[in-house]
N, C-alpha and C. Protein backbone atom coordinates (compact mmCIF):
# COMPACT_ATOMS: atom_id res chain seq x y z
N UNK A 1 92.26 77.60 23.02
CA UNK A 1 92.73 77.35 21.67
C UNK A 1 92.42 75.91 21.30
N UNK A 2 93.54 75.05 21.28
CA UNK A 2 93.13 73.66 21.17
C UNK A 2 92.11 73.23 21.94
N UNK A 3 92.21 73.44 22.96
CA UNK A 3 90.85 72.31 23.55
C UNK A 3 89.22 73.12 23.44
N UNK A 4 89.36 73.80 22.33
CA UNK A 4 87.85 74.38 21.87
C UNK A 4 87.68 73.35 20.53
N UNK A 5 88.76 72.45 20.41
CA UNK A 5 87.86 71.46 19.09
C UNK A 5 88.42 70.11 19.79
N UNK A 6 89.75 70.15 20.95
CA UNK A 6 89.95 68.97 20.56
C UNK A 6 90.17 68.42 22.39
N UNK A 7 90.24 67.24 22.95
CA UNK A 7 90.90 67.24 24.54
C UNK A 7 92.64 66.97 24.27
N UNK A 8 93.28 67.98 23.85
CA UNK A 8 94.85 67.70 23.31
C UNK A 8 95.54 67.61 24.73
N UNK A 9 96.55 66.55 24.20
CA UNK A 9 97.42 66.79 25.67
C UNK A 9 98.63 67.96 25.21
N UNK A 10 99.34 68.18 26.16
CA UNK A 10 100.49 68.70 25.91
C UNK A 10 101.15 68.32 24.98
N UNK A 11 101.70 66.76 25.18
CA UNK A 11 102.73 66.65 23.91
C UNK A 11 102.27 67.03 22.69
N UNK A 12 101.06 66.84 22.19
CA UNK A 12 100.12 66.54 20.61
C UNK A 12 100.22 68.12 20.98
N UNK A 13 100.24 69.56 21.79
CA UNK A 13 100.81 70.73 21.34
C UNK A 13 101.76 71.29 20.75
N UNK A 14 103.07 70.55 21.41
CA UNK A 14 104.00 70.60 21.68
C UNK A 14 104.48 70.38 20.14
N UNK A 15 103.95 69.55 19.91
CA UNK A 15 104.26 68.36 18.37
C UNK A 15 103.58 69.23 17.51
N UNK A 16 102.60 69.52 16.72
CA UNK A 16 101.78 70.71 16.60
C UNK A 16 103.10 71.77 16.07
N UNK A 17 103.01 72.74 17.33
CA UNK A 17 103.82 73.71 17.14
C UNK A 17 105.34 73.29 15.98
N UNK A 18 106.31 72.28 16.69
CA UNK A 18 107.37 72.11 16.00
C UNK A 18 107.15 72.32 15.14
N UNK A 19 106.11 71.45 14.11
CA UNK A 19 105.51 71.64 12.77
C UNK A 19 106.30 73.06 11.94
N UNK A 20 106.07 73.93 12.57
CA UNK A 20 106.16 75.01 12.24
C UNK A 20 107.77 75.21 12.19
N UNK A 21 108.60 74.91 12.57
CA UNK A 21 109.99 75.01 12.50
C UNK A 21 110.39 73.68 11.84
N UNK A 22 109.92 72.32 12.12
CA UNK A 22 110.89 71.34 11.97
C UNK A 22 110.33 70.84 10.30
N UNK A 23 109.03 71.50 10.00
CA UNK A 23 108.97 71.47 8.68
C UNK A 23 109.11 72.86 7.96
N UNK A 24 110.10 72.45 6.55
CA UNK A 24 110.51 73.58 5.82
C UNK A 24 109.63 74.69 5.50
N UNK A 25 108.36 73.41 5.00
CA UNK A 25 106.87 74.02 4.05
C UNK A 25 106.54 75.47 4.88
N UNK A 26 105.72 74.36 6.30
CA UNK A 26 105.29 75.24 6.88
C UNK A 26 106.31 76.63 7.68
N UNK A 27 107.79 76.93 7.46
CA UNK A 27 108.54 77.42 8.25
C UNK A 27 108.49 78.63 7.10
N UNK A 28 108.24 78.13 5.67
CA UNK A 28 108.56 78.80 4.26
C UNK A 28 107.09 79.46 4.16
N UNK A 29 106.00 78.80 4.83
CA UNK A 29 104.78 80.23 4.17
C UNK A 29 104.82 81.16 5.40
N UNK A 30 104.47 80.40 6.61
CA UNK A 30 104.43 81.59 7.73
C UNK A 30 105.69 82.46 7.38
N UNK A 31 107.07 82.36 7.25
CA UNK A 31 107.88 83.26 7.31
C UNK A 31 107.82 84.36 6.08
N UNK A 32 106.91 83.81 5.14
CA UNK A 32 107.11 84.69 4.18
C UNK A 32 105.43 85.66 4.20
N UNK A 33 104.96 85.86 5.30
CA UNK A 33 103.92 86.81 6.22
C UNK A 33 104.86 87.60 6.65
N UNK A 34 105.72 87.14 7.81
CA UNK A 34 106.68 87.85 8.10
C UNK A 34 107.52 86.94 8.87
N UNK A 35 108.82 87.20 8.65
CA UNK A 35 110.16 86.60 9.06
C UNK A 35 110.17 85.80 10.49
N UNK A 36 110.72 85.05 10.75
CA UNK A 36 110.57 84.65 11.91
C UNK A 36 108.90 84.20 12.69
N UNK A 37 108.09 84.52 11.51
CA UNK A 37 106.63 84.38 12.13
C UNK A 37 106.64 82.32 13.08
N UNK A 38 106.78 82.19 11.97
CA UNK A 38 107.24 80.54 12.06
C UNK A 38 107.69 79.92 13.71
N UNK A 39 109.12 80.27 13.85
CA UNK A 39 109.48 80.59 15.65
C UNK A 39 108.73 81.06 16.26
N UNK A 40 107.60 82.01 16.00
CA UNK A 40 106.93 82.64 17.19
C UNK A 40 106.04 81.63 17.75
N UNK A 41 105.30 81.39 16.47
CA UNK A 41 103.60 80.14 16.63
C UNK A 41 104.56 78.80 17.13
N UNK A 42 105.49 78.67 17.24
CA UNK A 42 106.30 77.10 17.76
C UNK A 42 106.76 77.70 18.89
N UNK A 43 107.09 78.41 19.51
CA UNK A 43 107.05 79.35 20.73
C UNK A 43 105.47 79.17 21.78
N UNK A 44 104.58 79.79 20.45
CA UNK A 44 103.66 80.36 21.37
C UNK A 44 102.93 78.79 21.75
N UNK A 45 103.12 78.00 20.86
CA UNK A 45 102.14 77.05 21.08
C UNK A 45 103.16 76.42 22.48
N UNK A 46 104.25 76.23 22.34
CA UNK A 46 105.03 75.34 23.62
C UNK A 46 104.25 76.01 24.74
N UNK A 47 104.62 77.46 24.60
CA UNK A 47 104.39 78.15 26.32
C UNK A 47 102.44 77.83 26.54
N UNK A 48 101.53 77.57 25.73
CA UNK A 48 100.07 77.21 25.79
C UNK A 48 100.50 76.46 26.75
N UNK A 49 100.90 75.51 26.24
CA UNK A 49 100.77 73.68 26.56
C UNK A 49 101.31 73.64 27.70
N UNK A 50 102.55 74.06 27.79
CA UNK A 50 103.35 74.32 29.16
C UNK A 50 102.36 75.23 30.25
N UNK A 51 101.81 76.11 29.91
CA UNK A 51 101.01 76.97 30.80
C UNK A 51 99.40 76.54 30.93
N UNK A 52 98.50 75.87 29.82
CA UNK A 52 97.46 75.52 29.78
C UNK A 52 96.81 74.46 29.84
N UNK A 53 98.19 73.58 29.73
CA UNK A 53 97.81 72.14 29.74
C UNK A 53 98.24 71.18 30.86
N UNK A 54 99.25 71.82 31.24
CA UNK A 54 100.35 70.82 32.01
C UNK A 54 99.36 70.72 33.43
């Protein structure tokens, strides 16, 4: 995922993902795809980083 454009560390994933929860914007379009979409991609990106990066 990330490291096909970029050499990201974990945290700059980690940070990334929140995006998706700790901002409204982005918590307000993904969820309105579908509910909770928002938590998932701030989920999925932690467990990457945690599993792909660390």
């Amino acid at each position: 995922m990330a490291t096909a454009f970029l050499d990201a560390e974990p945290r700059v994933v980690h940070g990334l993902g929140r995006l998706y929860t700790d901002d409204e914007r982005f918590t307000a379009f993904y969820d309105r795809i579908e509910p909770g979409l928002a938590a998932y991609l701030a989920e999925a990106m932690a467990a990457y980083a945690e599993q792909r990066l660390d």
